[in-house]
Protein backbone atom coordinates (compact mmCIF):
# COMPACT_ATOMS: atom_id res chain seq x y z
CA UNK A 1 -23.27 -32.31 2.60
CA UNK A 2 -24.25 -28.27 2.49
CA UNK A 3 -23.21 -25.76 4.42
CA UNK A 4 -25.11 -22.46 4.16
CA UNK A 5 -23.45 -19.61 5.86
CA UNK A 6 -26.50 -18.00 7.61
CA UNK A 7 -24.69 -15.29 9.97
CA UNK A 8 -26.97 -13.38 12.28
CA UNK A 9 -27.92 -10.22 13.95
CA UNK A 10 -27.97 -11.22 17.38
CA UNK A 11 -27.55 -14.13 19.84
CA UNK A 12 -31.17 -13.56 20.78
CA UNK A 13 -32.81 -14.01 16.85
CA UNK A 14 -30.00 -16.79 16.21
CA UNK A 15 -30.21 -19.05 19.65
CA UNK A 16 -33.77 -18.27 19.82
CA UNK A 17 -34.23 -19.81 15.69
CA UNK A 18 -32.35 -22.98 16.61
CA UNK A 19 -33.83 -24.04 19.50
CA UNK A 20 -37.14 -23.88 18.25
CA UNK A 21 -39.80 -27.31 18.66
CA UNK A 22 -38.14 -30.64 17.72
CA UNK A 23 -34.80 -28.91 18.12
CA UNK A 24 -32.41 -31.94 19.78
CA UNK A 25 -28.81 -30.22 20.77
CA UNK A 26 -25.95 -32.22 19.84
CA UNK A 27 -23.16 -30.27 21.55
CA UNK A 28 -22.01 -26.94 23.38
CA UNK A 29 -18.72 -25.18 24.68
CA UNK A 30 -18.94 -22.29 26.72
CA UNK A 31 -22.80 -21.93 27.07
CA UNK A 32 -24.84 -23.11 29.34
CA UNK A 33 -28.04 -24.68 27.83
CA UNK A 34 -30.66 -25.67 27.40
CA UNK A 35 -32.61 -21.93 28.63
CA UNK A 36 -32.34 -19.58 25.86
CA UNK A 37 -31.74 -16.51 27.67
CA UNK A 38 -29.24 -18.26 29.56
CA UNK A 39 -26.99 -19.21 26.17
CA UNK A 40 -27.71 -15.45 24.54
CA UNK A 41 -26.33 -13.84 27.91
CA UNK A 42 -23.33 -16.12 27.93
CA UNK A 43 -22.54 -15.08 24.06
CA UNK A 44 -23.30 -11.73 24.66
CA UNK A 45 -20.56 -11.57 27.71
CA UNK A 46 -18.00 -13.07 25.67
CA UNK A 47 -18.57 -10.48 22.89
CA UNK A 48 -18.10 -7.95 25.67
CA UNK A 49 -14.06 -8.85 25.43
CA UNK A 50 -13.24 -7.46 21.96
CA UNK A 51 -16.38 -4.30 21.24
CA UNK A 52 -14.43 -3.60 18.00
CA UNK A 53 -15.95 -6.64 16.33
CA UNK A 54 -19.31 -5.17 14.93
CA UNK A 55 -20.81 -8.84 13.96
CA UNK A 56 -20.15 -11.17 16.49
CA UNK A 57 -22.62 -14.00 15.36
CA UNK A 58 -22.04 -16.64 13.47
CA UNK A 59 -24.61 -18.67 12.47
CA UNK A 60 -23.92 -21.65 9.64
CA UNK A 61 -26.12 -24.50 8.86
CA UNK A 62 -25.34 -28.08 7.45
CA UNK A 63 -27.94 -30.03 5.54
CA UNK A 64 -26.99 -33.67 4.35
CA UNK A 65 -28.79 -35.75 1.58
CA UNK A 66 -32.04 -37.98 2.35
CA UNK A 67 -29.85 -40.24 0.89
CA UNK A 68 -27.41 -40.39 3.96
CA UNK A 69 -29.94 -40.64 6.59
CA UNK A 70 -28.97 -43.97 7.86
CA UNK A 71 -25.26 -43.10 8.21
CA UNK A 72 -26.06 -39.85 10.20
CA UNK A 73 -27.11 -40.74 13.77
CA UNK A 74 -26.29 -37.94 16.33
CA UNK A 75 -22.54 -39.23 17.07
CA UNK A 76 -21.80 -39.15 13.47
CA UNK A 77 -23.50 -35.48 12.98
CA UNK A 78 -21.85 -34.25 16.18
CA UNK A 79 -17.99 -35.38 15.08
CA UNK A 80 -18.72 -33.95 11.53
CA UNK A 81 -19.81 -30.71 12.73
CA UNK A 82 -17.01 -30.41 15.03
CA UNK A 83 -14.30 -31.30 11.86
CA UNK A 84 -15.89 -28.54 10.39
CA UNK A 85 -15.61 -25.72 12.46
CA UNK A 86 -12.23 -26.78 13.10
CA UNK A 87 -11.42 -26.89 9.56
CA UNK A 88 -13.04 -23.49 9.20
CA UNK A 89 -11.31 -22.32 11.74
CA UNK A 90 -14.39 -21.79 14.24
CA UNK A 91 -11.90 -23.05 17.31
CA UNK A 92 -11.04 -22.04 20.84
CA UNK A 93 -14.48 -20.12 20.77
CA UNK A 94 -18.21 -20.62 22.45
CA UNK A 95 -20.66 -22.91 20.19
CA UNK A 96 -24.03 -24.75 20.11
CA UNK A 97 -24.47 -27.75 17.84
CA UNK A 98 -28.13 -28.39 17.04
CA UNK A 99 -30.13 -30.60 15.38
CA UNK A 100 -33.92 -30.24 13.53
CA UNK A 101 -36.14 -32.80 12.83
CA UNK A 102 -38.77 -30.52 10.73
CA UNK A 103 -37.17 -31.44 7.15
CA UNK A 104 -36.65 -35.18 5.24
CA UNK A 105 -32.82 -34.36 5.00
CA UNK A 106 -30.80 -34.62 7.99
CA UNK A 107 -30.03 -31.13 9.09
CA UNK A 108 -28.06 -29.41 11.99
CA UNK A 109 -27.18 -25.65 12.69
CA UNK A 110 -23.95 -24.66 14.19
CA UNK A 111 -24.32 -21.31 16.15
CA UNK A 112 -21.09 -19.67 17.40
CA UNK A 113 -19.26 -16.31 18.70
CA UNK A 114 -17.17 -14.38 16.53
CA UNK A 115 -15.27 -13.10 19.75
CA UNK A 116 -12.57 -16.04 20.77
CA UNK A 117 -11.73 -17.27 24.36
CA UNK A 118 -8.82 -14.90 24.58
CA UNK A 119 -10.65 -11.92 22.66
CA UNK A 120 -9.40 -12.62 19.24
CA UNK A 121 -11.31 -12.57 16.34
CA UNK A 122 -12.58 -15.92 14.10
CA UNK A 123 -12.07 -14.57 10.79
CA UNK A 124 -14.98 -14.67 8.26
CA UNK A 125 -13.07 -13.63 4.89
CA UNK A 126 -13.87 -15.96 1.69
CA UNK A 127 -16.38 -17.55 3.96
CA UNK A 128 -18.91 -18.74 2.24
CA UNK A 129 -15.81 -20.07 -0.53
CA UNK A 130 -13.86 -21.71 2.23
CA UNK A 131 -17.32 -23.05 3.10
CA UNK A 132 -17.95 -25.06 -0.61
CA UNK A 133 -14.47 -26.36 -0.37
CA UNK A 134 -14.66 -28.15 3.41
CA UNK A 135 -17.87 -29.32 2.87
CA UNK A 136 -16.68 -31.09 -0.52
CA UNK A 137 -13.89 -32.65 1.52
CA UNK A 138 -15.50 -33.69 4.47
CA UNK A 139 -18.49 -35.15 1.80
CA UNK A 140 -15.91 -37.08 0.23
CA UNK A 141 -14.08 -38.43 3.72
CA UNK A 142 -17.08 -39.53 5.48
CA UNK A 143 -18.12 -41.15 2.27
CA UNK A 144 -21.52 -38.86 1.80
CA UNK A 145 -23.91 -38.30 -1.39
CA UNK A 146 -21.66 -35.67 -3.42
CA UNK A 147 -24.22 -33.00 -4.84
CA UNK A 148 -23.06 -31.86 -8.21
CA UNK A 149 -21.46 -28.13 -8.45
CA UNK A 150 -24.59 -27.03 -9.91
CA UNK A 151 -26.51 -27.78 -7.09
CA UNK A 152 -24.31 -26.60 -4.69
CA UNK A 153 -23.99 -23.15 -6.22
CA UNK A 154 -27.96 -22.75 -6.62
CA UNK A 155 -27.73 -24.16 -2.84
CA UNK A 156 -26.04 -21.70 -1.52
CA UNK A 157 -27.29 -19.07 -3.90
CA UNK A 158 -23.94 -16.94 -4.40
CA UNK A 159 -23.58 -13.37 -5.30
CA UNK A 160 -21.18 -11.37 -6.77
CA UNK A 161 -18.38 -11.25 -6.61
CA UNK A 162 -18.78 -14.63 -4.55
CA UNK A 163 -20.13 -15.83 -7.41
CA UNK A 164 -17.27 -15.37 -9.97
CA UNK A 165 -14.78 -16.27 -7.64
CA UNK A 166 -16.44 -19.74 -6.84
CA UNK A 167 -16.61 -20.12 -10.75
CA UNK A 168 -13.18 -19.83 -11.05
CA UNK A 169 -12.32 -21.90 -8.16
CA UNK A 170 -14.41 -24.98 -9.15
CA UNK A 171 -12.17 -25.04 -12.48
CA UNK A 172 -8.98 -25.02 -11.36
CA UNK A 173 -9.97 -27.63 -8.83
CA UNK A 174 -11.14 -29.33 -11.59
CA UNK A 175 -8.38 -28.77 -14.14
CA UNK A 176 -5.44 -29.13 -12.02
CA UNK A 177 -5.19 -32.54 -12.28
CA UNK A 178 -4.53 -32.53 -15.61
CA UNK A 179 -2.00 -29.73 -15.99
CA UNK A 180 1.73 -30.32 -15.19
CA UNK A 181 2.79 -26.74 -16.32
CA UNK A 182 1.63 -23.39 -15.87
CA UNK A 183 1.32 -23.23 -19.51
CA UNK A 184 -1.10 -26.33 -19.87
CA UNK A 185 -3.32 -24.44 -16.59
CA UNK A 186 -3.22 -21.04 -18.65
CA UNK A 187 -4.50 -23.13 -21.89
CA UNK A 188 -6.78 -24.80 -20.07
CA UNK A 189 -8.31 -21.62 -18.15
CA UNK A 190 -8.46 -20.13 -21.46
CA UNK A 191 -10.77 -22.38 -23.06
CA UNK A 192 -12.88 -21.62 -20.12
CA UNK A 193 -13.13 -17.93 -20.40
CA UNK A 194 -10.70 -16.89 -17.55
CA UNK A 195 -7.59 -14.86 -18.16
CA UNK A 196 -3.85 -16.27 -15.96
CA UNK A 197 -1.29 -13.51 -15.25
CA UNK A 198 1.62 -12.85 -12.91
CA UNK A 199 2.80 -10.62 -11.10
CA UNK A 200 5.98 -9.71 -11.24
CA UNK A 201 8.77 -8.16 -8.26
CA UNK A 202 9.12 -4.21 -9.35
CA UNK A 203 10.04 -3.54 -12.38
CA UNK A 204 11.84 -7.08 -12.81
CA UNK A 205 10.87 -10.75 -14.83
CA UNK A 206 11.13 -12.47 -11.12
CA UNK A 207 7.36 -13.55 -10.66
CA UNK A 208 5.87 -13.42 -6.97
CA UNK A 209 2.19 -13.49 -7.48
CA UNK A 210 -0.58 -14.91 -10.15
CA UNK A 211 -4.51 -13.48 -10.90
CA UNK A 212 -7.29 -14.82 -12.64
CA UNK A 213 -9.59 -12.93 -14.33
CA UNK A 214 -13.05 -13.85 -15.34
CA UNK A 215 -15.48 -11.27 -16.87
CA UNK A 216 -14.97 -7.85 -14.97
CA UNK A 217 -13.42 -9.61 -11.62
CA UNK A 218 -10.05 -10.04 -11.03
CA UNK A 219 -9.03 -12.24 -8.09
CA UNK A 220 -5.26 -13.19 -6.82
CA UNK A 221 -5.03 -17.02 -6.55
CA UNK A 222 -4.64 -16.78 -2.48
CA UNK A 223 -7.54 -14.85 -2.40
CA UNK A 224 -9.82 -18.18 -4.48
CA UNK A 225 -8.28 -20.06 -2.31
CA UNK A 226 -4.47 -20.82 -0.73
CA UNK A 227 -4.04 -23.86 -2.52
CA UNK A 228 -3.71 -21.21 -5.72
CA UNK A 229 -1.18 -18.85 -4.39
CA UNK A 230 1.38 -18.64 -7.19
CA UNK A 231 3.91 -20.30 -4.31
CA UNK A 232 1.46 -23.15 -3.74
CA UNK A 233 0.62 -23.83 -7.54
CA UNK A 234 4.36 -23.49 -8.38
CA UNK A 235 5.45 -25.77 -5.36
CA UNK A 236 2.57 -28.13 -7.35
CA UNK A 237 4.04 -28.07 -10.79
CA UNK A 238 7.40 -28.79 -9.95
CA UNK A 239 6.40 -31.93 -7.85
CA UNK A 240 4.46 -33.08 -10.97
CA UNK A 241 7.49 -32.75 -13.54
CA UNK A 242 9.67 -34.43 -11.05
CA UNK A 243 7.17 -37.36 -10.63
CA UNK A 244 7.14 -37.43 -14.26
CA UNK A 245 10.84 -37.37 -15.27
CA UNK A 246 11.58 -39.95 -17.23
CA UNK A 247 14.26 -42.60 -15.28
CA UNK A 248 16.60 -44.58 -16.81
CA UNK A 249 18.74 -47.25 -16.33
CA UNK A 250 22.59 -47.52 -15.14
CA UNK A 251 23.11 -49.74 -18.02
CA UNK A 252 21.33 -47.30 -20.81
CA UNK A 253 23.06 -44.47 -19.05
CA UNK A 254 26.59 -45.79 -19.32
CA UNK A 255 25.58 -46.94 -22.95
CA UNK A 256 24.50 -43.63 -23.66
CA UNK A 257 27.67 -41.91 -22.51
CA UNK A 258 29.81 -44.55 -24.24
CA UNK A 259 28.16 -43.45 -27.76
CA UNK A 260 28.78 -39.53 -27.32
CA UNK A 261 32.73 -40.62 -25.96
CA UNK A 262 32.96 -42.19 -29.48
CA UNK A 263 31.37 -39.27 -30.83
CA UNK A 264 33.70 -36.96 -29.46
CA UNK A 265 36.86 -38.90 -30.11
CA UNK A 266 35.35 -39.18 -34.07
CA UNK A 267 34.28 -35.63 -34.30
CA UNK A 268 38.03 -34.51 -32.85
CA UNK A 269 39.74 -37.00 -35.37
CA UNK A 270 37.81 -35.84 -38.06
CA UNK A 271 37.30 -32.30 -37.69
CA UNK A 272 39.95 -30.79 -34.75
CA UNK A 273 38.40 -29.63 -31.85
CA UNK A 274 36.93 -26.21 -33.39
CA UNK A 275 35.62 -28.54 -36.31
CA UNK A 276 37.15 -26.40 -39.10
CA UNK A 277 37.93 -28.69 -41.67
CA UNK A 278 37.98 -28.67 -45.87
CA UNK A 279 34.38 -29.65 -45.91
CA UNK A 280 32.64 -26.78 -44.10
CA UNK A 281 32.07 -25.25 -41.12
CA UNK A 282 30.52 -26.90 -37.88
CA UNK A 283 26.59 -26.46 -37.22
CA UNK A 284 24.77 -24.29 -35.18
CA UNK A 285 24.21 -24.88 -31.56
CA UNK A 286 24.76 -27.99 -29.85
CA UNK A 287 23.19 -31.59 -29.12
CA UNK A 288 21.61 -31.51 -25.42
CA UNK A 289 22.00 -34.79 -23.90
CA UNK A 290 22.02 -32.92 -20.44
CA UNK A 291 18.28 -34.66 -19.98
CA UNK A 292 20.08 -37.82 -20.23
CA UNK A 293 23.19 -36.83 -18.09
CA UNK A 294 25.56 -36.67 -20.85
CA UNK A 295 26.35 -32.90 -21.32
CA UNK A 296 26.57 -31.68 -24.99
CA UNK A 297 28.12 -32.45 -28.27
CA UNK A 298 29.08 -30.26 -30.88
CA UNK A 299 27.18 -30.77 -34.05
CA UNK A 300 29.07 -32.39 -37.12
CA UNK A 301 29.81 -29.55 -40.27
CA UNK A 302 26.64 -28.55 -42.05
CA UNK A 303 27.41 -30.03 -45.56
CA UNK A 304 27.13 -33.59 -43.84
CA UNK A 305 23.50 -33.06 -43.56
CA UNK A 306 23.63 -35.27 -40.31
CA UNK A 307 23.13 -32.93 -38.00
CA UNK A 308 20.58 -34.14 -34.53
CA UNK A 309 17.81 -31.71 -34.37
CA UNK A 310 15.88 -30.72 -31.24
CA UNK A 311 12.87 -32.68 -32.24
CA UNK A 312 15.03 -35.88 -32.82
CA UNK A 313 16.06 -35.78 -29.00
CA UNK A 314 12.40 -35.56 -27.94
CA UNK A 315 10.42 -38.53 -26.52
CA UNK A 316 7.35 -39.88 -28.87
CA UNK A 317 4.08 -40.35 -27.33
CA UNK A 318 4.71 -43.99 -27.73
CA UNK A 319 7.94 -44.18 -26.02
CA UNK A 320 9.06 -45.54 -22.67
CA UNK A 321 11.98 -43.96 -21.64
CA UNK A 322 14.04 -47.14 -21.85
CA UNK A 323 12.97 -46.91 -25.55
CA UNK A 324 13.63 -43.27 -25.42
CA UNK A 325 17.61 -43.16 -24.59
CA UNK A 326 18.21 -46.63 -26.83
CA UNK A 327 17.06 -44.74 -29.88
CA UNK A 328 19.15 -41.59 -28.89
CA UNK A 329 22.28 -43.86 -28.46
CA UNK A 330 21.58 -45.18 -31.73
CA UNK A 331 20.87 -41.81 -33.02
CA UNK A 332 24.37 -40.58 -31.98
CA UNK A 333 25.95 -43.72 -33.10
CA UNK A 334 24.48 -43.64 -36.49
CA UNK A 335 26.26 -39.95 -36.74
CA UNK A 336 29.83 -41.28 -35.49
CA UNK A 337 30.13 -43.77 -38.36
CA UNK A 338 28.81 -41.17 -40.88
CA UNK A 339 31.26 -38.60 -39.64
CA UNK A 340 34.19 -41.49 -39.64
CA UNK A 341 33.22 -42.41 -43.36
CA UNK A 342 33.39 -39.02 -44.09
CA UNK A 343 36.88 -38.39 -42.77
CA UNK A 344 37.96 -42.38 -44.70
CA UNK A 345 36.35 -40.89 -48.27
CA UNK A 346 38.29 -37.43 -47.72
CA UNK A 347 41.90 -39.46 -46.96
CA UNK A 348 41.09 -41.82 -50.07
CA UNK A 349 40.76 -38.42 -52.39
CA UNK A 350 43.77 -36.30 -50.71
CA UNK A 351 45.81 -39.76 -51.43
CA UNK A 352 44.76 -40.13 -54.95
CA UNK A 353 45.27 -36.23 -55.71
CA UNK A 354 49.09 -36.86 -53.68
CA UNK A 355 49.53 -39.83 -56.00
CA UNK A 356 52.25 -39.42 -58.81
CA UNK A 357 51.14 -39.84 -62.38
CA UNK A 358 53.26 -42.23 -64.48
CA UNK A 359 55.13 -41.05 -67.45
CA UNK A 360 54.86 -42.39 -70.96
């Protein structure tokens, strides 16, 4: 399915093009058909209720694949072309639904007033973008022939900066599913020629908005589409990296917590609590079990050379996370008896220096 957003001139030149020979109507609100002049006046008093509105016609055709003939009998045209006005927000306004016989692809064209029931206005920014992205959805609902991008772009023809901005759409549709950061969507964008910045609140860090650049067009994400607000896409990431949080069990939890209770009972016994002992002073930083709800431990004196790095607490490619928190209990385990072997082989050396020497 293809829509092509056609637009019009007048009521007269648009009514008068759809109702040509072999045209079948399919469905109406607020005209009265099937006489021409009859549907053009009723438009044109509508239009009469908001003057301000320069274009009042809309004018938007769908064509559907040869391919899909047999699915697409008037019913089934009729309820598609209805989901898409109302997902294109063409509601609570006057339209005519027809259909043309003059092609091999099914084919219908939806002509409606700009000018609302109650004078408002149907809004026709990012049209032709909001366009691409309904009819991809209702394609894939209904079960239709999915054109490729390529042929929906040459299609519809796009210029610039319509264009661009589809371009940029069509690969963060495409890349999103892949990405669970902002980082991996930047990376990604990059390798596709098209630039990722924020924007930030005044003069602080605080972000509040995102752009994408490609070439000499810059577009805000809400702009491409709302999906890509920077509230929308952030709202998106963290769903993803709490879907992906690793989960573990009560059991390796409490096993976990056990091993850095001994740690901190060895590394007090050994060291004191500020870890100043003969041997050195403590290391740098701390160990972060807060992934695994432990808190932190302080890391054992430098000359051990048994300190846990950062990269020792992260999870390998080939781990599940049950594997994941055994091997970091065993880790911190591993460390306790090295720092209690330390403190034995200090005692034995203090004794054997306290030890009196026998006289000859």
């Amino acid at each position: 399915m293809i829509g092509k957003v056609i637009g019009g001139k007048s009521f007269a030149g648009s009514v008068g093009y759809v109702m040509k020979r072999d045209a079948e109507i399919l469905d109406s609100e607020g005209v009265t058909p099937p006489e021409v002049k009859d549907m053009v006046q009723d438009f044109s008093d509508q239009s009469l209720l908001n003057p301000r509105i320069k274009n009042t016609v809309g004018h938007i055709s769908l064509s559907f694949s040869e391919r899909d003939k047999a699915k697409l009998d008037n019913q089934t045209m009729t309820e598609i072309a209805r989901e898409y006005m109302q997902k294109m927000g063409i509601t609570d306004t006057q339209f005519l639904i027809v259909r043309h016989h003059d092609a091999p692809h099914p084919h219908c064209h939806i002509v409606y007033n700009r000018v609302r029931d109650d004078g408002s206005t149907v809004p026709d920014s990012n049209i032709r973008l909001r366009n691409v992205a309904v009819c991809r959805e209702l394609t894939e609902w209904h079960g239709l022939y999915l054109a490729s991008d390529k042929e929906q772009v040459r299609e519809h023809r796009l210029r610039e900066p319509d264009k661009t901005k589809y371009e940029i759409y069509n690969t963060i549709t495409t890349l999103l599913p892949r990405c669970k950061s902002w980082g991996d969507l930047e990376r990604n964008l990059l390798r596709q020629g098209i630039g990722l910045e924020f924007k930030c609140k005044g003069s602080t860090d605080i972000r509040e908005g995102v752009r994408f650049t490609k070439g000499q067009y810059t577009f805000s994400g809400s702009k491409i589409d709302q999906r890509f607000s920077y509230s929308k896409l952030n709202d998106h990431f963290n769903r993803v990296q709490k879907q992906d949080a690793p989960t573990y069990s009560q059991q390796s939890r409490d096993g976990l917590k056990s091993a850095a209770s001994g740690f901190l009972s060895a590394f007090t016994k050994c060291f004191g609590s500020t870890g100043s002992v003969g041997s050195g002073s403590t290391g740098s930083g701390e160990i972060n079990l807060a992934a695994f709800g432990a808190g932190s431990l302080p890391q054992p004196p430098v000359d051990l050379g048994i300190a846990i790095t950062a990269a020792q607490l992260q999870r390998q490619p080939d781990e599940t996370s049950e594997q994941h928190i055994a091997r970091i209990t065993a880790l911190i385990n591993s460390v306790t008896a090295a720092m209690i072997a330390h403190a034995e082989e200090q005692k034995r050396k203090q004794q054997q220096i306290k030890k009196p020497q026998r006289k000859l």
